[in-house]
PDB file of N, CA and C in Angstrom:
ATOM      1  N   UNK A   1      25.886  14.724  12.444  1.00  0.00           N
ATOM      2  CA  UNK A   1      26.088  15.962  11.729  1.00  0.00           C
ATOM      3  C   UNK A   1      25.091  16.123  10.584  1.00  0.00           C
ATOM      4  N   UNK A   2      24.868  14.913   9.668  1.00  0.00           N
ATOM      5  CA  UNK A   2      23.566  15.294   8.825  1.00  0.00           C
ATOM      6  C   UNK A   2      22.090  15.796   9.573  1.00  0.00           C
ATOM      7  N   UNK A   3      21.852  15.481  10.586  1.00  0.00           N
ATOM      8  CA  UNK A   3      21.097  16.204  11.044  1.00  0.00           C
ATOM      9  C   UNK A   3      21.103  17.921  11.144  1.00  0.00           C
ATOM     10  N   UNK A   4      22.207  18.073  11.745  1.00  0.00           N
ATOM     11  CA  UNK A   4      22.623  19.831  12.012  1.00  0.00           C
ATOM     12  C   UNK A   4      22.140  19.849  10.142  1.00  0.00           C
ATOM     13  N   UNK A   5      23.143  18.881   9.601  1.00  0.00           N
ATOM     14  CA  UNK A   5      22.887  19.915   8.162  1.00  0.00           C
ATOM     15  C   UNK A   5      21.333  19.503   7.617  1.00  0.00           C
ATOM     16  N   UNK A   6      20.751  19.304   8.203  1.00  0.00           N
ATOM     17  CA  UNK A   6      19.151  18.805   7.483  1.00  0.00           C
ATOM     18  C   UNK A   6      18.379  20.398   8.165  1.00  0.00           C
ATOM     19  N   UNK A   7      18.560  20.302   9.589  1.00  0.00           N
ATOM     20  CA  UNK A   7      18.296  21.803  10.332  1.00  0.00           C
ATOM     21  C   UNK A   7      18.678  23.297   9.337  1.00  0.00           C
ATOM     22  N   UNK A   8      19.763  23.197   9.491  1.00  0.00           N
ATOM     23  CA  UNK A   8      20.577  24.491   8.354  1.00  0.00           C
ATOM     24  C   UNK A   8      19.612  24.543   7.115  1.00  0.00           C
ATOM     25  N   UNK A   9      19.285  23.873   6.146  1.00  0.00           N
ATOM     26  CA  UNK A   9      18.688  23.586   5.245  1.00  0.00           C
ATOM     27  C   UNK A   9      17.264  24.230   5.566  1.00  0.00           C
ATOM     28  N   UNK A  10      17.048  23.432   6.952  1.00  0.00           N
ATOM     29  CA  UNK A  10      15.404  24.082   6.884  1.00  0.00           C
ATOM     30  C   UNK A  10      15.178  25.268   6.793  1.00  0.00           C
ATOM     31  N   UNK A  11      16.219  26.118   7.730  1.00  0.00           N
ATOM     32  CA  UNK A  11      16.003  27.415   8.616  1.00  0.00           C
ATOM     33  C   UNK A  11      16.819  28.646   7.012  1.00  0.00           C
ATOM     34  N   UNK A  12      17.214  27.899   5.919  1.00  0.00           N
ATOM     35  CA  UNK A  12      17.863  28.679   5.343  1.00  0.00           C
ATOM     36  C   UNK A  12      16.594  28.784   3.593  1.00  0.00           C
ATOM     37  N   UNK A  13      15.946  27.928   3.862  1.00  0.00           N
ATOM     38  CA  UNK A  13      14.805  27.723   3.140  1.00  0.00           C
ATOM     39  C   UNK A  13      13.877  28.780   3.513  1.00  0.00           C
ATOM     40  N   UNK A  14      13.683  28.378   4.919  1.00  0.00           N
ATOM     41  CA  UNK A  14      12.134  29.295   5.416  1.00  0.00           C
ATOM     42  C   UNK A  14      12.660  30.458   5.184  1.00  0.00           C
ATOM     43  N   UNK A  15      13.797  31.147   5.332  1.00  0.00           N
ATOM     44  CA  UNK A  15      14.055  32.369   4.953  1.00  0.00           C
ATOM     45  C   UNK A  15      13.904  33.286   4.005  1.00  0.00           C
ATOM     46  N   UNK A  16      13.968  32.206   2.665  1.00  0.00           N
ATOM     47  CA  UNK A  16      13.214  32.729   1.590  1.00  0.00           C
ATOM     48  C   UNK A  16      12.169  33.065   1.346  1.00  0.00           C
ATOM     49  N   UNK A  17      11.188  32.452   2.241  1.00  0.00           N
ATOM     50  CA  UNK A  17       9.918  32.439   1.976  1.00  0.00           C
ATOM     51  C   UNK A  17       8.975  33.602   2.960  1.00  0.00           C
ATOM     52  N   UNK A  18       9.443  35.111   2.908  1.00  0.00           N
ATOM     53  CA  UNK A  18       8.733  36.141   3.824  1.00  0.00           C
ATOM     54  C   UNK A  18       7.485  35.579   3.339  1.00  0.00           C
ATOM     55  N   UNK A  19       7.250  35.314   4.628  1.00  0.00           N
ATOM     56  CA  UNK A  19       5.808  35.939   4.657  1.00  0.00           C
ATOM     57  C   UNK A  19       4.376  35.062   4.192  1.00  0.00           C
ATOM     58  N   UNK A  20       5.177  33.848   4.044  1.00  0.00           N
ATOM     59  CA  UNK A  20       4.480  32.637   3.113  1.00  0.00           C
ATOM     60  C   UNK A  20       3.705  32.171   5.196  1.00  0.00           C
ATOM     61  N   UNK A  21       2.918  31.466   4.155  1.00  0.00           N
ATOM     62  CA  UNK A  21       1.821  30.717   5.257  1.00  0.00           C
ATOM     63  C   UNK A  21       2.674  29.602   5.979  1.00  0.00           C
ATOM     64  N   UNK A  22       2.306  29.257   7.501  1.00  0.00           N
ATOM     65  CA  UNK A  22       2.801  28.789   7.989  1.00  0.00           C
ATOM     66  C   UNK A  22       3.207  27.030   7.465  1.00  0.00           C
ATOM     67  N   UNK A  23       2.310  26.603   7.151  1.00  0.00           N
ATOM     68  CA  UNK A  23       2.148  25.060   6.070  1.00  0.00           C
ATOM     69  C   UNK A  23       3.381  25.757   4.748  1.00  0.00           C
ATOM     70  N   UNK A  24       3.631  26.769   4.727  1.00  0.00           N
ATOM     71  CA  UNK A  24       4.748  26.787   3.631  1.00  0.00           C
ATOM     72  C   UNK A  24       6.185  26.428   4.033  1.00  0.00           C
ATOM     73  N   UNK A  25       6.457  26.759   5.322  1.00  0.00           N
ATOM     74  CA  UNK A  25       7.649  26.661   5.563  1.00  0.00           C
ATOM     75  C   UNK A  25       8.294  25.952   5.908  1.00  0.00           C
ATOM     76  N   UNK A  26       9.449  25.290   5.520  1.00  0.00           N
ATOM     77  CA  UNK A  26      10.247  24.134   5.932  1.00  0.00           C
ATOM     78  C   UNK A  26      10.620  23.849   7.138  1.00  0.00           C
ATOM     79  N   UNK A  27      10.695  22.196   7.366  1.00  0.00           N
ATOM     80  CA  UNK A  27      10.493  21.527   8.601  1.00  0.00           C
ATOM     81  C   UNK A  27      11.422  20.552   8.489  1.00  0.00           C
ATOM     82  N   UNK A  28      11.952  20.175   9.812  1.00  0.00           N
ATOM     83  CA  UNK A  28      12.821  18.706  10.178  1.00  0.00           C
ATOM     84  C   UNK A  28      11.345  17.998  11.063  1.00  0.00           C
ATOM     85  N   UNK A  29      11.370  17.444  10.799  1.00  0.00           N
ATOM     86  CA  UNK A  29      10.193  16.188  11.946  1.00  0.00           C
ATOM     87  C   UNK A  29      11.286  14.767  12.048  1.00  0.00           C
ATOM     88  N   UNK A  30      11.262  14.847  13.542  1.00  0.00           N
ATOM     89  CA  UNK A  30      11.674  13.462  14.093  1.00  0.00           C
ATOM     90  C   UNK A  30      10.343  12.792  14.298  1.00  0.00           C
ATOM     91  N   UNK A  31      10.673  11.240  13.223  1.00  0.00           N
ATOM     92  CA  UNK A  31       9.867  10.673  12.957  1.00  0.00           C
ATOM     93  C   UNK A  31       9.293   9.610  14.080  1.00  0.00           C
ATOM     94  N   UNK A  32      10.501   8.631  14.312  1.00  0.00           N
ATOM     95  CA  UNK A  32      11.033   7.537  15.627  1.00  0.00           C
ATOM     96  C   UNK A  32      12.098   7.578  15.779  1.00  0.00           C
ATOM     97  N   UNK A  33      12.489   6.658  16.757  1.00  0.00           N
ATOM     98  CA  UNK A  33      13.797   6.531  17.345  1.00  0.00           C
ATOM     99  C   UNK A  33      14.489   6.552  16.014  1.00  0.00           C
ATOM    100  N   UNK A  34      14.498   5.727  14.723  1.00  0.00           N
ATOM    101  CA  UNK A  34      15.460   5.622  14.126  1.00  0.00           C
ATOM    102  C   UNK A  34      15.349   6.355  12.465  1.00  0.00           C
ATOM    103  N   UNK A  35      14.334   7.449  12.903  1.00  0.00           N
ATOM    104  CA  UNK A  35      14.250   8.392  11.307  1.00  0.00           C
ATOM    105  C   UNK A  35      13.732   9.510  11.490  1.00  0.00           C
ATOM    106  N   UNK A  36      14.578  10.807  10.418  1.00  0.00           N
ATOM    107  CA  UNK A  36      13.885  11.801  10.602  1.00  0.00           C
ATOM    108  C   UNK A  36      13.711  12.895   9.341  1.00  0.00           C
ATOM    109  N   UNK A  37      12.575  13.401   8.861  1.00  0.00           N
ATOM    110  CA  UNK A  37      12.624  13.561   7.610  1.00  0.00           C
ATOM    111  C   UNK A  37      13.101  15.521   7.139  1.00  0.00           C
ATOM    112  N   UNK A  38      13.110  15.695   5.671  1.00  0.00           N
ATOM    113  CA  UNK A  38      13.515  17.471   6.154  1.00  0.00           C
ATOM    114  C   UNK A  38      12.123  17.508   5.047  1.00  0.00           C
ATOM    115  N   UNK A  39      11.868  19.284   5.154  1.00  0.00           N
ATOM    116  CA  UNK A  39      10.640  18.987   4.150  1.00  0.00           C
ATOM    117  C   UNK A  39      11.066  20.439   3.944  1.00  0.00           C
ATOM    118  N   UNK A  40      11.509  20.771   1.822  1.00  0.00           N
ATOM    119  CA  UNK A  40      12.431  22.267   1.840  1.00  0.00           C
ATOM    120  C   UNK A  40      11.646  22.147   0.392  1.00  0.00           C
ATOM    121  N   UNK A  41      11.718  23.559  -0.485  1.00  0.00           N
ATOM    122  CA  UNK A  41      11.507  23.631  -1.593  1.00  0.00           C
ATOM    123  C   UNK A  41      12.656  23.450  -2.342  1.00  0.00           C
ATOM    124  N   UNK A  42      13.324  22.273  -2.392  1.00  0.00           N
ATOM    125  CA  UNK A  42      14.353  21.624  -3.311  1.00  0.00           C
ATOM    126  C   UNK A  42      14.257  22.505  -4.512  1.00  0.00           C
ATOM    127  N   UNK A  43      13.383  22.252  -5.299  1.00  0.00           N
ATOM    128  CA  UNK A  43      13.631  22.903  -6.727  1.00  0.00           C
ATOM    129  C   UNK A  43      13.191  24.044  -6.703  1.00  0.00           C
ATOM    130  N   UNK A  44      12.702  24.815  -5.976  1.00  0.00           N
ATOM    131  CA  UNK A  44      12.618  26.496  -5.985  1.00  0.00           C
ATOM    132  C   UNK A  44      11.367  26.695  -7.059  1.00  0.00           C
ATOM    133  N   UNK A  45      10.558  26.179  -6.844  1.00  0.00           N
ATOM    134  CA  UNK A  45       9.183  25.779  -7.726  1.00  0.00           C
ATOM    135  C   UNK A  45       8.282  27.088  -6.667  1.00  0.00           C
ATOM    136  N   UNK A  46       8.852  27.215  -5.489  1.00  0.00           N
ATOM    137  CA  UNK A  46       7.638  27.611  -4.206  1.00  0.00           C
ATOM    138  C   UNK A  46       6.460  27.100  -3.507  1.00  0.00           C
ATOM    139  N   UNK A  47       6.932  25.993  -3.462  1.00  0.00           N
ATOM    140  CA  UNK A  47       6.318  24.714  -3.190  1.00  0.00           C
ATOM    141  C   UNK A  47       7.256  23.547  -2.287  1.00  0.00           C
ATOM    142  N   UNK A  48       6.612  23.591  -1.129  1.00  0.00           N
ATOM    143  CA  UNK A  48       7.206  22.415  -0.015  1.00  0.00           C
ATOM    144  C   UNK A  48       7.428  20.810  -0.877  1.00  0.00           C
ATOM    145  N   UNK A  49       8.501  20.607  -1.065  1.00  0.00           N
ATOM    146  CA  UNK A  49       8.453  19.140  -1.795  1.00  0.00           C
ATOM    147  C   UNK A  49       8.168  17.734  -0.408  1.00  0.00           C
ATOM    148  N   UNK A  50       7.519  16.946  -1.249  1.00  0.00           N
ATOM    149  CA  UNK A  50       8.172  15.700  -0.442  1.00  0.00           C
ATOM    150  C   UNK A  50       8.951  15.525   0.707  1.00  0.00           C
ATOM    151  N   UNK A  51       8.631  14.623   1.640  1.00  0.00           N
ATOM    152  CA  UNK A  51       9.443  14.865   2.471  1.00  0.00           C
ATOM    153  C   UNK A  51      10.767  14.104   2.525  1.00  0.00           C
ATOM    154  N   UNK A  52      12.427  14.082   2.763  1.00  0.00           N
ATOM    155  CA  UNK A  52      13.247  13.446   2.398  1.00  0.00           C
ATOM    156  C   UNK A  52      13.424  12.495   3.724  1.00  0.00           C
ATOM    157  N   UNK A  53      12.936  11.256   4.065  1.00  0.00           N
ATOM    158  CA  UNK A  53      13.498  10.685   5.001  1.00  0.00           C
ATOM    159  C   UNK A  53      15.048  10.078   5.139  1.00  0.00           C
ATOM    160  N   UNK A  54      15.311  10.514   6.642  1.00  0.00           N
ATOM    161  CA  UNK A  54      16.636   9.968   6.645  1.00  0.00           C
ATOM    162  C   UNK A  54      16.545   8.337   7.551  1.00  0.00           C
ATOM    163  N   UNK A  55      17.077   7.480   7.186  1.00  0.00           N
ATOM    164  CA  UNK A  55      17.048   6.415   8.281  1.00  0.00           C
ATOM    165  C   UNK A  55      18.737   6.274   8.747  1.00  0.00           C
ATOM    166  N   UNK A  56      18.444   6.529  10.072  1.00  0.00           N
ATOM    167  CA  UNK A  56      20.101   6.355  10.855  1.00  0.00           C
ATOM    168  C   UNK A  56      20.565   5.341  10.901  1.00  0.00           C
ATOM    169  N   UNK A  57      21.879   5.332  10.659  1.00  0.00           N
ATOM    170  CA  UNK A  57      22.448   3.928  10.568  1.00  0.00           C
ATOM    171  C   UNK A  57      22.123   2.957  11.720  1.00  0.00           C
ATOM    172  N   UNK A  58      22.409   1.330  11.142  1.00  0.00           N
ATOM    173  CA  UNK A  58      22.295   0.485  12.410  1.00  0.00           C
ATOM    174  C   UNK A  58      24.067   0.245  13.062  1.00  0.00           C
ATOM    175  N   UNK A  59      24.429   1.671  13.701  1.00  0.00           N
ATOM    176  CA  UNK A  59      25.489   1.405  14.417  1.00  0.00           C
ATOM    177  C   UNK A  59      25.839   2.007  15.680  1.00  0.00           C
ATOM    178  N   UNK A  60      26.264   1.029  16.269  1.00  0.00           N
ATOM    179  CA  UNK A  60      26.143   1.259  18.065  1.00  0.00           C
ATOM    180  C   UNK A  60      24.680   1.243  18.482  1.00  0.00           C
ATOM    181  N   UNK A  61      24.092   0.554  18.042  1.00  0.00           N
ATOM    182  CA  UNK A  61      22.451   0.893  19.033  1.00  0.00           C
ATOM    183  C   UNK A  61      21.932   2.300  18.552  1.00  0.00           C
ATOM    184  N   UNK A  62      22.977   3.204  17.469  1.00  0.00           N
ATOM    185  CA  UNK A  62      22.744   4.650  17.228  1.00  0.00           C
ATOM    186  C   UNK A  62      20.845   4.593  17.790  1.00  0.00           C
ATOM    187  N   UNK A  63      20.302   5.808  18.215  1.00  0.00           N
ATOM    188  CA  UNK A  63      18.850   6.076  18.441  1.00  0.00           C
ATOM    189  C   UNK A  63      19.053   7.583  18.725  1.00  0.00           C
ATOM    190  N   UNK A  64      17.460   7.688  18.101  1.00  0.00           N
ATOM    191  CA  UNK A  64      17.263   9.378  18.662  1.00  0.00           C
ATOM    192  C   UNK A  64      15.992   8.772  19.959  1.00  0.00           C
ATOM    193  N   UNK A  65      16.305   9.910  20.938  1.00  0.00           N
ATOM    194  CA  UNK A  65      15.411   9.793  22.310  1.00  0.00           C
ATOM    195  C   UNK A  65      13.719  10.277  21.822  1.00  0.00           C
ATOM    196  N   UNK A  66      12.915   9.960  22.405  1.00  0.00           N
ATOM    197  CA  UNK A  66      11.596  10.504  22.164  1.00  0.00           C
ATOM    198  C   UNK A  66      11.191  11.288  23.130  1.00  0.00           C
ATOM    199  N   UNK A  67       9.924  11.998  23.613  1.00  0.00           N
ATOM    200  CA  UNK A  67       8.876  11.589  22.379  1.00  0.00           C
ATOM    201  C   UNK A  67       8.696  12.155  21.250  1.00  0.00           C
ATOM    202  N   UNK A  68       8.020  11.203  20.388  1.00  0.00           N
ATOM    203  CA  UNK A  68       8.031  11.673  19.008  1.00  0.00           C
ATOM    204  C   UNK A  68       6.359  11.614  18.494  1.00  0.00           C
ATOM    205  N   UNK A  69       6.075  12.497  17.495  1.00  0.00           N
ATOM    206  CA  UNK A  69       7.327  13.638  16.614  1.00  0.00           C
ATOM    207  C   UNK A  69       7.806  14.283  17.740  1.00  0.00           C
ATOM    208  N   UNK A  70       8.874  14.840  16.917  1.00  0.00           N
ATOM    209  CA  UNK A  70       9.299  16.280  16.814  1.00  0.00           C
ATOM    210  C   UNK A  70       9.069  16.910  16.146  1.00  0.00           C
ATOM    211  N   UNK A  71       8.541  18.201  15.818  1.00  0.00           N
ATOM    212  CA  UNK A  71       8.513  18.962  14.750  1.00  0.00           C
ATOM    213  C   UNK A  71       9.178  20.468  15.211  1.00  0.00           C
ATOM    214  N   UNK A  72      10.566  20.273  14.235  1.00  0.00           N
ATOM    215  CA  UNK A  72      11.446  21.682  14.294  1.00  0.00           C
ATOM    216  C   UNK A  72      11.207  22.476  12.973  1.00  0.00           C
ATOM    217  N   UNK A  73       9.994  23.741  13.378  1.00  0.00           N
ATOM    218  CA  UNK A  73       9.986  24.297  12.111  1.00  0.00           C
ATOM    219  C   UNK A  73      10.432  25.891  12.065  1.00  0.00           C
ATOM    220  N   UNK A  74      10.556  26.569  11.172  1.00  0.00           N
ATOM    221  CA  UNK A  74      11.309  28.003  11.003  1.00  0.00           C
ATOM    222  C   UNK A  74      10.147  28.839  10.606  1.00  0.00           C
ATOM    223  N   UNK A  75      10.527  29.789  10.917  1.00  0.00           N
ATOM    224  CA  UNK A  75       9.558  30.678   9.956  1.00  0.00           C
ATOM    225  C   UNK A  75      10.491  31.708   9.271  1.00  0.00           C
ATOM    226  N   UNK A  76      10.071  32.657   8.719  1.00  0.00           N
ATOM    227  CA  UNK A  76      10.954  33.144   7.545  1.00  0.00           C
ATOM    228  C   UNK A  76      11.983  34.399   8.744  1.00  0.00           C
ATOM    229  N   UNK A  77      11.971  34.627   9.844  1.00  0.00           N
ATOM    230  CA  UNK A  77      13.084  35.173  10.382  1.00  0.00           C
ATOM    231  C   UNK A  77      13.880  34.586  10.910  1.00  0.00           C
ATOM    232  N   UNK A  78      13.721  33.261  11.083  1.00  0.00           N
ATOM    233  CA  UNK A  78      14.662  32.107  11.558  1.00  0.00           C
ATOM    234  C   UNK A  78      14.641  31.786  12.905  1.00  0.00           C
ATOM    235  N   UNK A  79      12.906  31.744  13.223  1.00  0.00           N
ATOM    236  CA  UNK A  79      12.370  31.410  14.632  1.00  0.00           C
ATOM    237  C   UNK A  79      11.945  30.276  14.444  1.00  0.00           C
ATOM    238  N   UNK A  80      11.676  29.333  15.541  1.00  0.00           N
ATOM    239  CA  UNK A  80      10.824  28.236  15.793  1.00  0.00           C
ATOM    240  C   UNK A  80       9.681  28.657  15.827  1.00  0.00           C
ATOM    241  N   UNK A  81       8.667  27.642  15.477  1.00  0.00           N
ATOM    242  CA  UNK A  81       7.545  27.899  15.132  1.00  0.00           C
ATOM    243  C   UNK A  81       6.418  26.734  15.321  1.00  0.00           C
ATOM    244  N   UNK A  82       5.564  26.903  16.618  1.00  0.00           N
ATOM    245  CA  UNK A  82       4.449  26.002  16.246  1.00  0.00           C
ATOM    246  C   UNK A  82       3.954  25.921  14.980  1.00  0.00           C
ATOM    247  N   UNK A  83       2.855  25.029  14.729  1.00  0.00           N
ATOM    248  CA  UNK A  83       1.861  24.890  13.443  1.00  0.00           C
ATOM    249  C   UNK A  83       1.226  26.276  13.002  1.00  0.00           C
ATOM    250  N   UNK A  84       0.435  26.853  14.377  1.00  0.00           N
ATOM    251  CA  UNK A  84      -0.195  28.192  13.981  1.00  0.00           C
ATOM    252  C   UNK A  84       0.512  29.386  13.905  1.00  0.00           C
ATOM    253  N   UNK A  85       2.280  28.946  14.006  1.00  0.00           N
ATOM    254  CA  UNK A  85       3.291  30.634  13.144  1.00  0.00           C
ATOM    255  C   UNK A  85       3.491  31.255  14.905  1.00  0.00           C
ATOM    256  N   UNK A  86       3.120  30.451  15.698  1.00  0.00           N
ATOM    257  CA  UNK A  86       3.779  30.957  17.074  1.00  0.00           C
ATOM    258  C   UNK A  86       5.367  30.710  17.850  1.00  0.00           C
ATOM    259  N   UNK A  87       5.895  31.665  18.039  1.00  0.00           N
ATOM    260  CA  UNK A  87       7.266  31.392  18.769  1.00  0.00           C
ATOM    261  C   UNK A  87       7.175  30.435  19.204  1.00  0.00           C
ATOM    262  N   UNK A  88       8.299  29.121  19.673  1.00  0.00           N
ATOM    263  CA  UNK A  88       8.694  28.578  20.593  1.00  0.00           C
ATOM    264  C   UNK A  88       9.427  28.066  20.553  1.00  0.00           C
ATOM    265  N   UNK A  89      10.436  27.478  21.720  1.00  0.00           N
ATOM    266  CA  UNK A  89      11.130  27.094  22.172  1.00  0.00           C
ATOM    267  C   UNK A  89      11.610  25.690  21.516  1.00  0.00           C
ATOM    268  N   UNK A  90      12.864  25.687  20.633  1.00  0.00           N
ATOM    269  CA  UNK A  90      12.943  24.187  19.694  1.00  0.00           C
ATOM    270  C   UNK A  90      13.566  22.941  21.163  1.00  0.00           C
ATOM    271  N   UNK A  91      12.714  21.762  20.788  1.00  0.00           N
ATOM    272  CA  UNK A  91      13.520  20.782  21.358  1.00  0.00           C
ATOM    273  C   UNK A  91      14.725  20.427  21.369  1.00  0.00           C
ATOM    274  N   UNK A  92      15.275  19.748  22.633  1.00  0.00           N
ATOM    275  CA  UNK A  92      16.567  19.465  21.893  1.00  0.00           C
ATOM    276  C   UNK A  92      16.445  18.130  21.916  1.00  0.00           C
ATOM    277  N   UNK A  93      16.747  17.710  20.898  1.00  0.00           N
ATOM    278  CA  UNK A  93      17.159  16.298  19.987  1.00  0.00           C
ATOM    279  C   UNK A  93      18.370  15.392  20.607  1.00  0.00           C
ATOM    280  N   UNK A  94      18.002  14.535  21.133  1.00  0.00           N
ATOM    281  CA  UNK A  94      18.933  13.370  21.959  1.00  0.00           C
ATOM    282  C   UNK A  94      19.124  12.499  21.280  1.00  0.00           C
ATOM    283  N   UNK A  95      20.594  12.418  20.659  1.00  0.00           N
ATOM    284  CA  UNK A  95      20.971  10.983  19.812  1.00  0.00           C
ATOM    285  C   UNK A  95      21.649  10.330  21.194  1.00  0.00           C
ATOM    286  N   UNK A  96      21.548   8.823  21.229  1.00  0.00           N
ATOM    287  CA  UNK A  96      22.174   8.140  22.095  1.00  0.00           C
ATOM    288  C   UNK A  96      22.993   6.565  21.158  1.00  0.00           C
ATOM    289  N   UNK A  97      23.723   6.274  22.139  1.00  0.00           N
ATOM    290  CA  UNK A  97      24.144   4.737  21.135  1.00  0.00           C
ATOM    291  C   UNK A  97      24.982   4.330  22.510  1.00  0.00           C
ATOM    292  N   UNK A  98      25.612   2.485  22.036  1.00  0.00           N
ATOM    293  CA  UNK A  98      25.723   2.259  23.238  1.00  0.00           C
ATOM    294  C   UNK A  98      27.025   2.607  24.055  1.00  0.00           C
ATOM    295  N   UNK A  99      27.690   3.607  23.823  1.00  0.00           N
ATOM    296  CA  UNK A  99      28.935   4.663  24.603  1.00  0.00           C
ATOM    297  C   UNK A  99      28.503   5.722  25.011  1.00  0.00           C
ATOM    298  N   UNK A 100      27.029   6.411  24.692  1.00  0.00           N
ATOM    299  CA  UNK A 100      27.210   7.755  25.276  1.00  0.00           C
ATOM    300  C   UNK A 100      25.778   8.490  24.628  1.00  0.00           C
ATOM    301  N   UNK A 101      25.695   9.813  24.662  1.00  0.00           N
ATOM    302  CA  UNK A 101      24.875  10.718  23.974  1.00  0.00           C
ATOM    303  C   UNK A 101      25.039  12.002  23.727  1.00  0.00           C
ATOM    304  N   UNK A 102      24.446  12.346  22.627  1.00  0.00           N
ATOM    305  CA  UNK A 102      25.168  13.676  22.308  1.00  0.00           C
ATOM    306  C   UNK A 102      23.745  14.076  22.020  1.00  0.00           C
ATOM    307  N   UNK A 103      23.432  15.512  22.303  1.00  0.00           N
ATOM    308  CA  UNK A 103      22.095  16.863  21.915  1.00  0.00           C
ATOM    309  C   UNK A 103      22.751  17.482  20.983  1.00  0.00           C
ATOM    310  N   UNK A 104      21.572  17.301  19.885  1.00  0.00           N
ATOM    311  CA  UNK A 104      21.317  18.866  18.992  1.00  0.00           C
ATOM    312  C   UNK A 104      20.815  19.889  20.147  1.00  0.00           C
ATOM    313  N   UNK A 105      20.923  21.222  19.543  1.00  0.00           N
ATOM    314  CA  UNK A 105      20.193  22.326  20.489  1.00  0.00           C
ATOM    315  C   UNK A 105      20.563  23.055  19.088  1.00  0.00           C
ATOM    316  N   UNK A 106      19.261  23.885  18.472  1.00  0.00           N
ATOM    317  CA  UNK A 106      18.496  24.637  17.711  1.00  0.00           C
ATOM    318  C   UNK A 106      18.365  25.874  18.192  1.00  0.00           C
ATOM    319  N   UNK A 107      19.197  26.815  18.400  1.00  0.00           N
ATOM    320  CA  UNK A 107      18.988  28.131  18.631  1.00  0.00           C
ATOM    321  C   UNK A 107      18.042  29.377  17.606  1.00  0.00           C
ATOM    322  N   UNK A 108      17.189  29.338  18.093  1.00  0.00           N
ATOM    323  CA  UNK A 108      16.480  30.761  17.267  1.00  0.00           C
ATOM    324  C   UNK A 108      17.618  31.434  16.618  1.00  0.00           C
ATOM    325  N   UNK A 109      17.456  31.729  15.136  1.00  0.00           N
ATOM    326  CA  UNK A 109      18.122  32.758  14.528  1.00  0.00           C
ATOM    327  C   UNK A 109      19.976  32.156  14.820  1.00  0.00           C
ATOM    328  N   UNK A 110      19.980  30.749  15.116  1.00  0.00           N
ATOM    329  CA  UNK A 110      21.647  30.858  14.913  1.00  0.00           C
ATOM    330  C   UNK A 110      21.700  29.524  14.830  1.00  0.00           C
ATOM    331  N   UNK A 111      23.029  29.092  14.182  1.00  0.00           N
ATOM    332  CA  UNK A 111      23.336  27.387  13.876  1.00  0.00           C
ATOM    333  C   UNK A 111      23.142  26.511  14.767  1.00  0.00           C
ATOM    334  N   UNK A 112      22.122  25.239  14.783  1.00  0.00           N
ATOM    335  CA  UNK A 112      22.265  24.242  15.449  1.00  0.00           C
ATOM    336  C   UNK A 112      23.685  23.882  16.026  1.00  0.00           C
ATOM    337  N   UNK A 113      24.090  23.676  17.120  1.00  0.00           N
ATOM    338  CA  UNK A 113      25.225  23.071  17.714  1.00  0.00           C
ATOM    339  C   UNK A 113      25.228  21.709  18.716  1.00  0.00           C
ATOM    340  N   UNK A 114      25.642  21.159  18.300  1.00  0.00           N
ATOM    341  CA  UNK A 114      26.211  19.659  18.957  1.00  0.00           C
ATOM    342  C   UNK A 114      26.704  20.128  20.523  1.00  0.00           C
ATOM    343  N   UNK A 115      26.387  19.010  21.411  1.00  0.00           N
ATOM    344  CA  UNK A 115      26.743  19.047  22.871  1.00  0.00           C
ATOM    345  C   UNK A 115      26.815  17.225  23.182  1.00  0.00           C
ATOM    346  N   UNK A 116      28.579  17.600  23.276  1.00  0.00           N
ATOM    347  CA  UNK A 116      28.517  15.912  23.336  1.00  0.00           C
ATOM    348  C   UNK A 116      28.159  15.738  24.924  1.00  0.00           C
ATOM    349  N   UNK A 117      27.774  14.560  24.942  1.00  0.00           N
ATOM    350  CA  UNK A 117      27.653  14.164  26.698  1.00  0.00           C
ATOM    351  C   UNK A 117      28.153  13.229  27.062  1.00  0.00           C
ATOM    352  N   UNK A 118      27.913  12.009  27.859  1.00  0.00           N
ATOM    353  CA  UNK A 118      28.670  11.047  27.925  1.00  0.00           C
ATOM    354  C   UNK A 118      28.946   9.782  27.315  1.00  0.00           C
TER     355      UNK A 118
END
């Protein structure tokens, strides 16, 4: 679930930012199997801060699937976005561990939602 909420964060960031250059707008990047960072204007400076890495716990084998990166970025209408500000299609993000796996899926313009699997 911190993931969904690292996503939310991004896509609610880039929103602020009409119209800003594509390098402005906030990003989740899956780093490796076991980290993934958010990159938002925390302090409202207008300026991309630092990036916040997350490292997933060591439980159940927890892992995210590759390949990696990932880079899930927004642009200010709450689309995915290559590097050069082009539509596309967000990955979906495979956490696995050793009972099962569950997908993020990143819908354009609407809340990340969880899909457990087996």
């Amino acid at each position: 679930m911190r993931f969904v909420v690292a996503l939310e964060k991004a896509q609610n960031d880039s929103g602020k930012r009409r119209y800003a250059p594509i390098p402005q707008m906030a990003y989740v990047k899956v780093i490796d199997s076991k980290s993934y960072s958010l990159s938002i204007d925390g302090n409202g400076d207008g300026v991309i801060d630092s990036p916040l890495v997350t490292t997933l716990p060591d439980v159940h084998t927890l892992h995210i699937k590759g390949p990696f990166p990932k880079y899930l970025r927004y642009d200010w209408l709450g689309r995915f976005v290559d590097s050069q500000g082009e539509a596309v299609t967000a990955p979906l993000v495979t956490f696995a561990t050793s009972t099962g796996t569950s997908m993020v899926r990143a819908e354009t313009g609407g809340k990340p939602q969880v899909i457990y699997g087996e």
